[in-house]
ModelCIF file with pLDDT and N, C-alpha, C, O atoms, coordinates in Angstrom:
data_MODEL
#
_entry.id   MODEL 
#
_entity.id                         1 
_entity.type                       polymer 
_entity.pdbx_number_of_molecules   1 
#
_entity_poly.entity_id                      1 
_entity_poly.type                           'polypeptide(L)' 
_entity_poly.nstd_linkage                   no 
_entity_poly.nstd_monomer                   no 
_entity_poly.pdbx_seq_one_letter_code       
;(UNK)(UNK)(UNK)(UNK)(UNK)(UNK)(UNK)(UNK)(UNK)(UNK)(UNK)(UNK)(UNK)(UNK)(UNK)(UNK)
(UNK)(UNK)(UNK)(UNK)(UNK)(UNK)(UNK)(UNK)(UNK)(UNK)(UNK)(UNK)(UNK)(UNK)(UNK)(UNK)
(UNK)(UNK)(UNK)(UNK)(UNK)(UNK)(UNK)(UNK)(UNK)(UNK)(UNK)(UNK)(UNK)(UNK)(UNK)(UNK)
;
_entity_poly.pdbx_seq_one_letter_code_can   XXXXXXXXXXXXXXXXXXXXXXXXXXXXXXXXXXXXXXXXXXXXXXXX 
_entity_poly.pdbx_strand_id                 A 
#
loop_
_entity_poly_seq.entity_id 
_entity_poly_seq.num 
_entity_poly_seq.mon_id 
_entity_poly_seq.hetero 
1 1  UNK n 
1 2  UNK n 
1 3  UNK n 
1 4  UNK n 
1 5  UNK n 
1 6  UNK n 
1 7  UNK n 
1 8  UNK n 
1 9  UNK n 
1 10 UNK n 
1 11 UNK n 
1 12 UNK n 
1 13 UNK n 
1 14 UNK n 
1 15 UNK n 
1 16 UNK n 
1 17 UNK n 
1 18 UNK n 
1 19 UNK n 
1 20 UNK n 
1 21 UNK n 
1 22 UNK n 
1 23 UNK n 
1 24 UNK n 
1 25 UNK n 
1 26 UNK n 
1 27 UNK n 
1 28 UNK n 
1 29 UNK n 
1 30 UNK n 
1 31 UNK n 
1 32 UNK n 
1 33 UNK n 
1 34 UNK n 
1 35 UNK n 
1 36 UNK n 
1 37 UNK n 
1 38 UNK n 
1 39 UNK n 
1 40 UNK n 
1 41 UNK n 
1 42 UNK n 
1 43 UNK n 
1 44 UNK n 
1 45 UNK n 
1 46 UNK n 
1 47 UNK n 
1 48 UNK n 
#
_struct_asym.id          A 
_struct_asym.entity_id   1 
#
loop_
_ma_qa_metric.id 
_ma_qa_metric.mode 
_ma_qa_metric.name 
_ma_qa_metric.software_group_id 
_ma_qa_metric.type 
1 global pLDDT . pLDDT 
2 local  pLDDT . pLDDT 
#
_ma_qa_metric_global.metric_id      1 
_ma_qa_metric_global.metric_value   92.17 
_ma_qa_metric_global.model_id       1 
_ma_qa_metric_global.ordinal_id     1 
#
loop_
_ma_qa_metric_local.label_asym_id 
_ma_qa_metric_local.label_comp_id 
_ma_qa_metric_local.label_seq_id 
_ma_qa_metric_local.metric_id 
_ma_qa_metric_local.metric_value 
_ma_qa_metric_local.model_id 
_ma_qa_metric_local.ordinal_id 
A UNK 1  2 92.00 1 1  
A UNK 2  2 91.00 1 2  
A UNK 3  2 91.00 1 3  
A UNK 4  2 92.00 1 4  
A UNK 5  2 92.00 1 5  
A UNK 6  2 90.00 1 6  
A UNK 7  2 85.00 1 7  
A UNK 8  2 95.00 1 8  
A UNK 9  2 97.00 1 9  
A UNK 10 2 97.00 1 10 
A UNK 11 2 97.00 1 11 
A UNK 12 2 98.00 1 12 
A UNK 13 2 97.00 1 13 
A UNK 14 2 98.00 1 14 
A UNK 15 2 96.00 1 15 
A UNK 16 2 94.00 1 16 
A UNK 17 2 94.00 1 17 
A UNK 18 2 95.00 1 18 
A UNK 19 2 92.00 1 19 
A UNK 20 2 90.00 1 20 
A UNK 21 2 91.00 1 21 
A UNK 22 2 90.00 1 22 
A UNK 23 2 88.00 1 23 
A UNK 24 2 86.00 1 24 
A UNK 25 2 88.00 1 25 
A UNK 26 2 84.00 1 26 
A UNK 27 2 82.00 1 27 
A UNK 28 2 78.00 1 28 
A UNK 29 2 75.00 1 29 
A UNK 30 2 81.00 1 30 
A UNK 31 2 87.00 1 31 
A UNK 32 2 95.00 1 32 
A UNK 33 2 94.00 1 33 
A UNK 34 2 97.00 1 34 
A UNK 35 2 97.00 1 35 
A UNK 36 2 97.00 1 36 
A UNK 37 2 97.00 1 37 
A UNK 38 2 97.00 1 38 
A UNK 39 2 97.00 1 39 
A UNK 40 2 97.00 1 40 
A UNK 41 2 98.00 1 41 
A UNK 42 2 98.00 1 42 
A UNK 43 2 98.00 1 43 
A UNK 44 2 96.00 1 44 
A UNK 45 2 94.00 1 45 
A UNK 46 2 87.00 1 46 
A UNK 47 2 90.00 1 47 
A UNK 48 2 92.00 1 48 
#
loop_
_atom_site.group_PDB 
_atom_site.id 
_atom_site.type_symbol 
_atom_site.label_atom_id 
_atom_site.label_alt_id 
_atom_site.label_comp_id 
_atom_site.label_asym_id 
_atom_site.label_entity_id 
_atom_site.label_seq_id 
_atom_site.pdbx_PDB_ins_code 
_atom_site.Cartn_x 
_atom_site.Cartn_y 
_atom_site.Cartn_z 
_atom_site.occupancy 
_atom_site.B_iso_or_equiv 
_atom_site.pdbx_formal_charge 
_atom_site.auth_seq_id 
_atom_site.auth_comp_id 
_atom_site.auth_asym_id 
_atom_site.auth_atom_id 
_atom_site.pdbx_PDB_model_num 
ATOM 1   N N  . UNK A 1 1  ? 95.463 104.497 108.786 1.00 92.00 ? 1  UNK A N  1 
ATOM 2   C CA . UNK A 1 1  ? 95.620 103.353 107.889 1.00 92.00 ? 1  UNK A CA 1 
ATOM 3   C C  . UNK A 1 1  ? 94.658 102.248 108.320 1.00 92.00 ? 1  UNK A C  1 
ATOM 4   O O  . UNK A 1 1  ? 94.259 102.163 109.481 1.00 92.00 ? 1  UNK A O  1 
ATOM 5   N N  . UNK A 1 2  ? 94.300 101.410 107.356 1.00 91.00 ? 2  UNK A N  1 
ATOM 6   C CA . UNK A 1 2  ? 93.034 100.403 107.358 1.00 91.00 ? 2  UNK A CA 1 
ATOM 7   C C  . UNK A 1 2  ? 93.616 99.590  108.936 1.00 91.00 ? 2  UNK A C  1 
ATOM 8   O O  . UNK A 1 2  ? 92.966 99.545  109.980 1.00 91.00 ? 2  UNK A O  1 
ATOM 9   N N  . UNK A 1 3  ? 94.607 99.175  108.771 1.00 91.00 ? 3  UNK A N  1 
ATOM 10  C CA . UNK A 1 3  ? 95.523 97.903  109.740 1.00 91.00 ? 3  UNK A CA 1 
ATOM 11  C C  . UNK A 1 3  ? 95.102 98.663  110.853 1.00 91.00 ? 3  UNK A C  1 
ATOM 12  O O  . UNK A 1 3  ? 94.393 98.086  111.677 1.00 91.00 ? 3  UNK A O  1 
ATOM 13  N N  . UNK A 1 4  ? 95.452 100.043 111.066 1.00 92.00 ? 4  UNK A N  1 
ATOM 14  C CA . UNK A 1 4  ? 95.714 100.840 112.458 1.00 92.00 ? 4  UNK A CA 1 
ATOM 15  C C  . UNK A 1 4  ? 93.849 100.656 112.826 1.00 92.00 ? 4  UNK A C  1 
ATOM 16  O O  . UNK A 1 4  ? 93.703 99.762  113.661 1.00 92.00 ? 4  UNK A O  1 
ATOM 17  N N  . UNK A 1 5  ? 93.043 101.031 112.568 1.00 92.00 ? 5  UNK A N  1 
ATOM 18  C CA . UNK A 1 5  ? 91.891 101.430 112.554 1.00 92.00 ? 5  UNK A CA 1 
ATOM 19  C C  . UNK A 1 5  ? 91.275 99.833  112.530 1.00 92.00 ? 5  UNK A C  1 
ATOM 20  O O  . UNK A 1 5  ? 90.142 99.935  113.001 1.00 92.00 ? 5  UNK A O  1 
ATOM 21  N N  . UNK A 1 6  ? 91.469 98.769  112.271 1.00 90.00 ? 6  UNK A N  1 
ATOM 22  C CA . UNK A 1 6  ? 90.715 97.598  112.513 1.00 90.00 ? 6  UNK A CA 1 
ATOM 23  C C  . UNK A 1 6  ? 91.031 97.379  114.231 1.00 90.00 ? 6  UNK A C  1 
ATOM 24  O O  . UNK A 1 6  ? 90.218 96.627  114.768 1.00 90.00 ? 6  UNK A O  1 
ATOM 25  N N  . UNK A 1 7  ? 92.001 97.889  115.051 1.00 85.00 ? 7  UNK A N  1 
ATOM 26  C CA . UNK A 1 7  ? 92.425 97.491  115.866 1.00 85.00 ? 7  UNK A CA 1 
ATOM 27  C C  . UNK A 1 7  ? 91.380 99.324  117.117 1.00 85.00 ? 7  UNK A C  1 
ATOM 28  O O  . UNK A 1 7  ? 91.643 99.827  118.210 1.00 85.00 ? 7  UNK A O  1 
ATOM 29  N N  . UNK A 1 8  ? 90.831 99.467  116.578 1.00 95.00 ? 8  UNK A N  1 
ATOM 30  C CA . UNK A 1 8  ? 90.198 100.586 116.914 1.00 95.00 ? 8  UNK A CA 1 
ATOM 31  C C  . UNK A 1 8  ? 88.799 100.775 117.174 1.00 95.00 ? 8  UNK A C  1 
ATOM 32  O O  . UNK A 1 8  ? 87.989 100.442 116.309 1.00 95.00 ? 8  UNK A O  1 
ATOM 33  N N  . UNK A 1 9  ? 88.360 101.346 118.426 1.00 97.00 ? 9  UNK A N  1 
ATOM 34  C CA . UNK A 1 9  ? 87.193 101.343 118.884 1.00 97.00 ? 9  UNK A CA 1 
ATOM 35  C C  . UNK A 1 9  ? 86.885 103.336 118.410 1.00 97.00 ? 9  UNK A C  1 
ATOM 36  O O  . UNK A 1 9  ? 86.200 103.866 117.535 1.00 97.00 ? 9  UNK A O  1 
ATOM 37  N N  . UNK A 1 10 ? 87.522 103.734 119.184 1.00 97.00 ? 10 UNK A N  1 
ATOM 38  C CA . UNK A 1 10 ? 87.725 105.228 118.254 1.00 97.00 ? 10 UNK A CA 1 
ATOM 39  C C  . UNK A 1 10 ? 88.620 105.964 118.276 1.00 97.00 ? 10 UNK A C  1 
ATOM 40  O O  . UNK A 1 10 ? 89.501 105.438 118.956 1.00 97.00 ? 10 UNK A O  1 
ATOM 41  N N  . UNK A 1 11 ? 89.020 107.194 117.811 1.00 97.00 ? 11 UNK A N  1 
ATOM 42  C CA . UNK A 1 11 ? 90.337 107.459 117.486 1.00 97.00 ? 11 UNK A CA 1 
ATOM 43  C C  . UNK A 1 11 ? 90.569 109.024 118.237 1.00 97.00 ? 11 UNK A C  1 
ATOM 44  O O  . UNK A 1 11 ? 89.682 109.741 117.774 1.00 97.00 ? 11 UNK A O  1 
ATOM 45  N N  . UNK A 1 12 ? 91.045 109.469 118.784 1.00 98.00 ? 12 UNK A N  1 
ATOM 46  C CA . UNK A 1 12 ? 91.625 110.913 119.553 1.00 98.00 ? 12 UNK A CA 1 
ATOM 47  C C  . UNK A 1 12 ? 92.225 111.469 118.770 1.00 98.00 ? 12 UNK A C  1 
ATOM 48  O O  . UNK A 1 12 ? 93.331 110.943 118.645 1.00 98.00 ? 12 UNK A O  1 
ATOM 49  N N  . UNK A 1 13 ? 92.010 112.730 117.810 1.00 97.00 ? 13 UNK A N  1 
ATOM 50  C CA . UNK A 1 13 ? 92.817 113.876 117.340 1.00 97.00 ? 13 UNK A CA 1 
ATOM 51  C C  . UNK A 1 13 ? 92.717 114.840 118.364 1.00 97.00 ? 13 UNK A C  1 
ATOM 52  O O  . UNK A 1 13 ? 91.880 115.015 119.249 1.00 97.00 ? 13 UNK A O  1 
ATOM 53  N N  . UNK A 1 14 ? 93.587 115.332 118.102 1.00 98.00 ? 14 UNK A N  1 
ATOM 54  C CA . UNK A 1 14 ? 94.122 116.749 118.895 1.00 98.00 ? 14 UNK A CA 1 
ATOM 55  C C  . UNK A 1 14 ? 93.520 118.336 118.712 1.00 98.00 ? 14 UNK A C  1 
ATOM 56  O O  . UNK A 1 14 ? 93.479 119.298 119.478 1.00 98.00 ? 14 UNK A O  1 
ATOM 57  N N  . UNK A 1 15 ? 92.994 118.080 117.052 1.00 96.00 ? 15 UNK A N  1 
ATOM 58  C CA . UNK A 1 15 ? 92.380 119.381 116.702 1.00 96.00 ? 15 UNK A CA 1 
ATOM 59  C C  . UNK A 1 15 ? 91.692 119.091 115.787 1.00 96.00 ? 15 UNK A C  1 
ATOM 60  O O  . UNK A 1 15 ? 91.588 117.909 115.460 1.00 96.00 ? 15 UNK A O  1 
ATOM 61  N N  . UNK A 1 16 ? 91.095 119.987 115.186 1.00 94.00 ? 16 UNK A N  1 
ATOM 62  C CA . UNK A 1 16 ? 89.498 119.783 114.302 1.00 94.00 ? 16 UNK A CA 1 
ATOM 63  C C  . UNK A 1 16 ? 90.292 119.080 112.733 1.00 94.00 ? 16 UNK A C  1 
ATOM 64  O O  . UNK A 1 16 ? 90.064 117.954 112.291 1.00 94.00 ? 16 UNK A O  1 
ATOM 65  N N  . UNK A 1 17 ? 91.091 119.954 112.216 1.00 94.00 ? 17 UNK A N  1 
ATOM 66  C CA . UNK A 1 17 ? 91.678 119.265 110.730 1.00 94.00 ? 17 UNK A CA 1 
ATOM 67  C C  . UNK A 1 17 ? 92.551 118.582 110.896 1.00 94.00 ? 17 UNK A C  1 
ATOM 68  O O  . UNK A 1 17 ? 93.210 118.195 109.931 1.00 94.00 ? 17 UNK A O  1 
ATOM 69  N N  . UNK A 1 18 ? 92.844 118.215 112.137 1.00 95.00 ? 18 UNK A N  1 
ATOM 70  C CA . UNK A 1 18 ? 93.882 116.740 112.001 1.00 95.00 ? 18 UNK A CA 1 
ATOM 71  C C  . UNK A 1 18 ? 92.935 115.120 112.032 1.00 95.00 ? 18 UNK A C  1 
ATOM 72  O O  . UNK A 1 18 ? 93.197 113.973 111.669 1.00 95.00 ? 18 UNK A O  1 
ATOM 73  N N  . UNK A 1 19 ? 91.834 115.748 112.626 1.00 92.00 ? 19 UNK A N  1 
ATOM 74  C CA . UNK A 1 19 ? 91.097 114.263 112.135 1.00 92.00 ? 19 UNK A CA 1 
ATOM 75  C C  . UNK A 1 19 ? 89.516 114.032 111.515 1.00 92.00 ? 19 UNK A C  1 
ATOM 76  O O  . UNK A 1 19 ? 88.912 112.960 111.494 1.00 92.00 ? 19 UNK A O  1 
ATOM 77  N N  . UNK A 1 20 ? 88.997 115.437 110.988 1.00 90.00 ? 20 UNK A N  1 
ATOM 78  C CA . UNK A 1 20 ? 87.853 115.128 110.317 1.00 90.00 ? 20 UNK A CA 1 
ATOM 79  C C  . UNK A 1 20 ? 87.840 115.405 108.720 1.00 90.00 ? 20 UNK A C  1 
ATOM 80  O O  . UNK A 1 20 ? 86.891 115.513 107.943 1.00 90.00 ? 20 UNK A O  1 
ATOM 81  N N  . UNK A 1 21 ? 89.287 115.484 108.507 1.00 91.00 ? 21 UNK A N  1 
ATOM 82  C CA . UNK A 1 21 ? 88.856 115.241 106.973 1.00 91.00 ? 21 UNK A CA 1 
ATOM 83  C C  . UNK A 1 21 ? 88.969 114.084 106.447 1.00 91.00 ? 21 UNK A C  1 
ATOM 84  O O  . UNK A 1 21 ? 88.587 113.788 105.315 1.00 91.00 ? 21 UNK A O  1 
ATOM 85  N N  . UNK A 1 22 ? 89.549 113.294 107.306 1.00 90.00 ? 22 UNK A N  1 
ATOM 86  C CA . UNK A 1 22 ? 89.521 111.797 106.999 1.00 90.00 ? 22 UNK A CA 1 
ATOM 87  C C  . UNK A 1 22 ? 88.183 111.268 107.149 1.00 90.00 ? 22 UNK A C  1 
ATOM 88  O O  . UNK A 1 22 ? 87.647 110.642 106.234 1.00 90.00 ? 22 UNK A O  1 
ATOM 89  N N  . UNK A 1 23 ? 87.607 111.493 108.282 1.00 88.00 ? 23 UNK A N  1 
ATOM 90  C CA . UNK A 1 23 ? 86.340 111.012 108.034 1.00 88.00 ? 23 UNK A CA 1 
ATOM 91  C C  . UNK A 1 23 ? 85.184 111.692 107.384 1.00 88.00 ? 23 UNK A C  1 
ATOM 92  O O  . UNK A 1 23 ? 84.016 111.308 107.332 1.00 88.00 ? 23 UNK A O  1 
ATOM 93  N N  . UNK A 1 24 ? 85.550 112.425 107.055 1.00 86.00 ? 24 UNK A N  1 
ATOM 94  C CA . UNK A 1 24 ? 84.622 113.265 106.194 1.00 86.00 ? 24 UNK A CA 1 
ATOM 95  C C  . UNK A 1 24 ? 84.843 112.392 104.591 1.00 86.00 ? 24 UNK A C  1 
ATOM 96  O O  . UNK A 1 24 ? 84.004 111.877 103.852 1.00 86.00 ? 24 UNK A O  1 
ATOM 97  N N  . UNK A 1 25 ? 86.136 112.491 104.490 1.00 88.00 ? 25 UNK A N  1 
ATOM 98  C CA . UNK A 1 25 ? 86.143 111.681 103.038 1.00 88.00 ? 25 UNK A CA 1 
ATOM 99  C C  . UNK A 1 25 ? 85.796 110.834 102.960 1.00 88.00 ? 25 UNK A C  1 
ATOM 100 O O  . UNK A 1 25 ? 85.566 110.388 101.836 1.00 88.00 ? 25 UNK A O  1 
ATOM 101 N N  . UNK A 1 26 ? 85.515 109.999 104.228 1.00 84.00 ? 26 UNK A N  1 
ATOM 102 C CA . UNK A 1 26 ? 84.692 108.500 104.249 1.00 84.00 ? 26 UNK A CA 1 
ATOM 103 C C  . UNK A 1 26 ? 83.573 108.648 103.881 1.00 84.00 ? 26 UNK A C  1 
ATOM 104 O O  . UNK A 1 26 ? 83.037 108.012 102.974 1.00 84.00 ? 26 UNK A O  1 
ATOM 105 N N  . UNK A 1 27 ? 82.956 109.728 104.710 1.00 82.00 ? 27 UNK A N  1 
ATOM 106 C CA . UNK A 1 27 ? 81.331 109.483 104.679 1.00 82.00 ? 27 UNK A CA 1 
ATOM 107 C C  . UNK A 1 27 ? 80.719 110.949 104.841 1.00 82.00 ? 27 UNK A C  1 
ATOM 108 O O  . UNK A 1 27 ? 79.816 111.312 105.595 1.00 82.00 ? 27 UNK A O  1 
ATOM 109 N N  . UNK A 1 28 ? 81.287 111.515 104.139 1.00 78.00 ? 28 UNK A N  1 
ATOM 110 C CA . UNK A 1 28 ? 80.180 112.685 104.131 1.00 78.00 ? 28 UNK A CA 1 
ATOM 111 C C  . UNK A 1 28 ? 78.902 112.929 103.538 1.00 78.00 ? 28 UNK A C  1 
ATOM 112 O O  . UNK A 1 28 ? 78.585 112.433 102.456 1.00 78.00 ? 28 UNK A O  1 
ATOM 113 N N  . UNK A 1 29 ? 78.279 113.554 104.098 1.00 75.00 ? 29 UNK A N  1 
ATOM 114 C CA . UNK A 1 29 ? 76.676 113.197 103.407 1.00 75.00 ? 29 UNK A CA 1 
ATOM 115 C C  . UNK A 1 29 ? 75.484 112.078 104.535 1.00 75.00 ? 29 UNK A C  1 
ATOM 116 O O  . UNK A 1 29 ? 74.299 112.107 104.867 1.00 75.00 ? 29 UNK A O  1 
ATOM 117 N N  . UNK A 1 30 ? 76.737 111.161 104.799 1.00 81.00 ? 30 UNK A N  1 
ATOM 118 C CA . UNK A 1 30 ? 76.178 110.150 105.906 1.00 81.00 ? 30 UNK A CA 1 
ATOM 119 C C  . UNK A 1 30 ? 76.874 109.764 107.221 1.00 81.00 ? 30 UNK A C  1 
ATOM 120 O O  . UNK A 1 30 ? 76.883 108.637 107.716 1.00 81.00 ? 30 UNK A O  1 
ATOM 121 N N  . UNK A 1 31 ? 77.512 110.976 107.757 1.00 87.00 ? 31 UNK A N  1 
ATOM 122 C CA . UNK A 1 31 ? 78.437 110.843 108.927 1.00 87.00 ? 31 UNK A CA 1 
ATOM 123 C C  . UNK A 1 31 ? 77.705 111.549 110.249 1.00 87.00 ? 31 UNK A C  1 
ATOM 124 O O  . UNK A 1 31 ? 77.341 112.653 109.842 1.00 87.00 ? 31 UNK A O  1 
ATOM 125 N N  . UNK A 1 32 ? 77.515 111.479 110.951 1.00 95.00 ? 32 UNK A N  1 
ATOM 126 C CA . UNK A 1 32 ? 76.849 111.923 112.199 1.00 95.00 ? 32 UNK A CA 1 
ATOM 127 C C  . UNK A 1 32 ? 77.727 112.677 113.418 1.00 95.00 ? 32 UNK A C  1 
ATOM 128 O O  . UNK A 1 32 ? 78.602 111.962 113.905 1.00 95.00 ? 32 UNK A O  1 
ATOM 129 N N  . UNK A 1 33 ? 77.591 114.153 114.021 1.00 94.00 ? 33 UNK A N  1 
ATOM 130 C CA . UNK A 1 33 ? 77.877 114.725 114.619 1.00 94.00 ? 33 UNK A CA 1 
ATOM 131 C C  . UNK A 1 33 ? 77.306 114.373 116.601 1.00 94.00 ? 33 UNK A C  1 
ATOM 132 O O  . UNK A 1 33 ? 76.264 114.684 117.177 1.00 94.00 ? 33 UNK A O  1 
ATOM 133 N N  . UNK A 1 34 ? 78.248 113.809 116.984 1.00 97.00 ? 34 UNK A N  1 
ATOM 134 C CA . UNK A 1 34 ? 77.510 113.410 118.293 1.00 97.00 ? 34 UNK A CA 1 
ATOM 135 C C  . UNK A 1 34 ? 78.221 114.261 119.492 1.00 97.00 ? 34 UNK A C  1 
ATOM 136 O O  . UNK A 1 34 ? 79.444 114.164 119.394 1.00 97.00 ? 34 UNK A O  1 
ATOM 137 N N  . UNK A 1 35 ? 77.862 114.966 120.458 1.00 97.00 ? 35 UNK A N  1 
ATOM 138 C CA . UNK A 1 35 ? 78.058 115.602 121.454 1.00 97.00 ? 35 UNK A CA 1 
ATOM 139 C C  . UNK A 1 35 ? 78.688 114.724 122.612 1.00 97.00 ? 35 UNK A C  1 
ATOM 140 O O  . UNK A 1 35 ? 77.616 114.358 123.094 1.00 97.00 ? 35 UNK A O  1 
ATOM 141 N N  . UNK A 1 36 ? 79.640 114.121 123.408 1.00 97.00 ? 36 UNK A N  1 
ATOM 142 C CA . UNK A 1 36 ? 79.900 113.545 124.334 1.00 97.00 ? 36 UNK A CA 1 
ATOM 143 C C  . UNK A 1 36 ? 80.285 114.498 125.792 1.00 97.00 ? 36 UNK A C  1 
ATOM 144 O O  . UNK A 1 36 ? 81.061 115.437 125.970 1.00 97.00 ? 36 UNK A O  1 
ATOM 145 N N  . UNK A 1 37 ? 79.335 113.752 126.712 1.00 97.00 ? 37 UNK A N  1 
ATOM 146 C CA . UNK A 1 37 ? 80.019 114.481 128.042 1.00 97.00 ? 37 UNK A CA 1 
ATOM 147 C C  . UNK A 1 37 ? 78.432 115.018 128.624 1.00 97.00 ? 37 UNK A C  1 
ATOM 148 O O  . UNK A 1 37 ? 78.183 115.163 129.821 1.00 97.00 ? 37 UNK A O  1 
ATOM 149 N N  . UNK A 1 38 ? 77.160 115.344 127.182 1.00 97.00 ? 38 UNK A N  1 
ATOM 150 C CA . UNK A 1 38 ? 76.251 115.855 127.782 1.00 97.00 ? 38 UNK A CA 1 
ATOM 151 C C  . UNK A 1 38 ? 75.369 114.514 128.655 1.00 97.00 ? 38 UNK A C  1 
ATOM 152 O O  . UNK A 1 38 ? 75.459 113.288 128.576 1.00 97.00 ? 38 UNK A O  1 
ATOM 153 N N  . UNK A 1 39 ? 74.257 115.707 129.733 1.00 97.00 ? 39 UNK A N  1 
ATOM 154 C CA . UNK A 1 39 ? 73.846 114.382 131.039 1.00 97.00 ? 39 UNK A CA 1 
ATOM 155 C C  . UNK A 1 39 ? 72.371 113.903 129.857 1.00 97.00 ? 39 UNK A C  1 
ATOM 156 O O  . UNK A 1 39 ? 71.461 113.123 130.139 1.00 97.00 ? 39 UNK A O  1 
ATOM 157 N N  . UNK A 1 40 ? 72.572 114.705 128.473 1.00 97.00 ? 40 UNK A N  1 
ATOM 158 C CA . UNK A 1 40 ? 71.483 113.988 127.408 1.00 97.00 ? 40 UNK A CA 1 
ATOM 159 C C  . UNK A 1 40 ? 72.310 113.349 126.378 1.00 97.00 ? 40 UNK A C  1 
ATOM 160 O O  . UNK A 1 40 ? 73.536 113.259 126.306 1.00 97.00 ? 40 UNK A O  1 
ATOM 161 N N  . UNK A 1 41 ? 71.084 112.786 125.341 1.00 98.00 ? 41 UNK A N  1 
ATOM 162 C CA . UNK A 1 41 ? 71.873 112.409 124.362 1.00 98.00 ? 41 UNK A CA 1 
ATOM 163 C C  . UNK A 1 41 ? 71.378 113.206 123.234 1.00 98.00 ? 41 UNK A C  1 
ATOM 164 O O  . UNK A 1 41 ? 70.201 113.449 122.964 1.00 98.00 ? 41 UNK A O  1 
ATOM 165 N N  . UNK A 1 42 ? 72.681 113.668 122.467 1.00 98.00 ? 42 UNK A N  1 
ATOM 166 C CA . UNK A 1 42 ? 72.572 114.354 121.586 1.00 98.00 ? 42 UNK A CA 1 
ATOM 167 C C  . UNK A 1 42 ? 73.348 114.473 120.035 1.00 98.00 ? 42 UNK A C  1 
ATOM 168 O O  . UNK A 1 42 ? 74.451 115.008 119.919 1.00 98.00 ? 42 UNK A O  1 
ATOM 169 N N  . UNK A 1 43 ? 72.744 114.007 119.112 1.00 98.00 ? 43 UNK A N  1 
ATOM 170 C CA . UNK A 1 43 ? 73.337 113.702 117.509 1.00 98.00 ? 43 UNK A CA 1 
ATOM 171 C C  . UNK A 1 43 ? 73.147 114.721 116.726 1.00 98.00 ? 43 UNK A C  1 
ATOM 172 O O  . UNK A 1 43 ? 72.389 115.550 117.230 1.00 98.00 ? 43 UNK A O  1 
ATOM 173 N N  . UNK A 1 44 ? 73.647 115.065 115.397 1.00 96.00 ? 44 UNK A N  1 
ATOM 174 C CA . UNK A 1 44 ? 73.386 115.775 114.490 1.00 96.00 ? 44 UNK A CA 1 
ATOM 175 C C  . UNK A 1 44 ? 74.209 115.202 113.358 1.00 96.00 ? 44 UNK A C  1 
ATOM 176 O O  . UNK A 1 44 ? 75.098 114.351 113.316 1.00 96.00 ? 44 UNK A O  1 
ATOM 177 N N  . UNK A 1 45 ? 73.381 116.249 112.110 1.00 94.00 ? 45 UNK A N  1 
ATOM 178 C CA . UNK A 1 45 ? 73.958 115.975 111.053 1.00 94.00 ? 45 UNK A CA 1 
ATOM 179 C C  . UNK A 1 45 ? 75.148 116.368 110.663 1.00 94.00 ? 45 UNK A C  1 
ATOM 180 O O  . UNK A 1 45 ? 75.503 117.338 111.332 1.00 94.00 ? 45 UNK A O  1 
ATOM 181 N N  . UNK A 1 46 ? 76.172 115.945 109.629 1.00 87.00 ? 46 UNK A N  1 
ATOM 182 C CA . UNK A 1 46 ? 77.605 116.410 108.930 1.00 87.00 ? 46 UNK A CA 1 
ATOM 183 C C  . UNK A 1 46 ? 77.702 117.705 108.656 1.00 87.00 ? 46 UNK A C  1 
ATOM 184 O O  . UNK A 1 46 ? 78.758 118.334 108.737 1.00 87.00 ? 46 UNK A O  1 
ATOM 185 N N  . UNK A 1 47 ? 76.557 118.205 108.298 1.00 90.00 ? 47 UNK A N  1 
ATOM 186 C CA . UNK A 1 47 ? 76.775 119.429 106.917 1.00 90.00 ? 47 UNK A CA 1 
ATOM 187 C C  . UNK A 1 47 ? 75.553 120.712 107.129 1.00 90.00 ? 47 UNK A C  1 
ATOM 188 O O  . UNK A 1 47 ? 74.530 120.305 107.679 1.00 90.00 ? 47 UNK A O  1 
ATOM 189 N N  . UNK A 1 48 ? 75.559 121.669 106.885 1.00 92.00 ? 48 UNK A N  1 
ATOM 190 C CA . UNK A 1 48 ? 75.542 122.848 106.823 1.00 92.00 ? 48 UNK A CA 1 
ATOM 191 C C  . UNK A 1 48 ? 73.691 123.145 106.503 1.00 92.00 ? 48 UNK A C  1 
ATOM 192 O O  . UNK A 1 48 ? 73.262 124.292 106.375 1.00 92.00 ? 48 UNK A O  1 
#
């Protein structure tokens, strides 16, 4: 919810469809895939 998420830096789901279809419905097309944990930095695109 908008309220929950203004109070939010980023958000922890537990598994893949509990939290990217929400952001997918935000912004797909223009949402960015980022890797965390690697000793590089590494982005990609949403989609296929």
């Amino acid at each position: 919810a908008a309220h929950r998420l203004k109070e939010a830096d980023a958000v922890l789901a537990m598994y893949h469809d509990q939290g990217l279809p929400v952001l997918k419905h935000a912004s797909f097309g223009e949402g960015v895939n980022i890797t965390l944990g690697l000793p590089i930095i590494r982005t990609s695109v949403d989609h296929g």
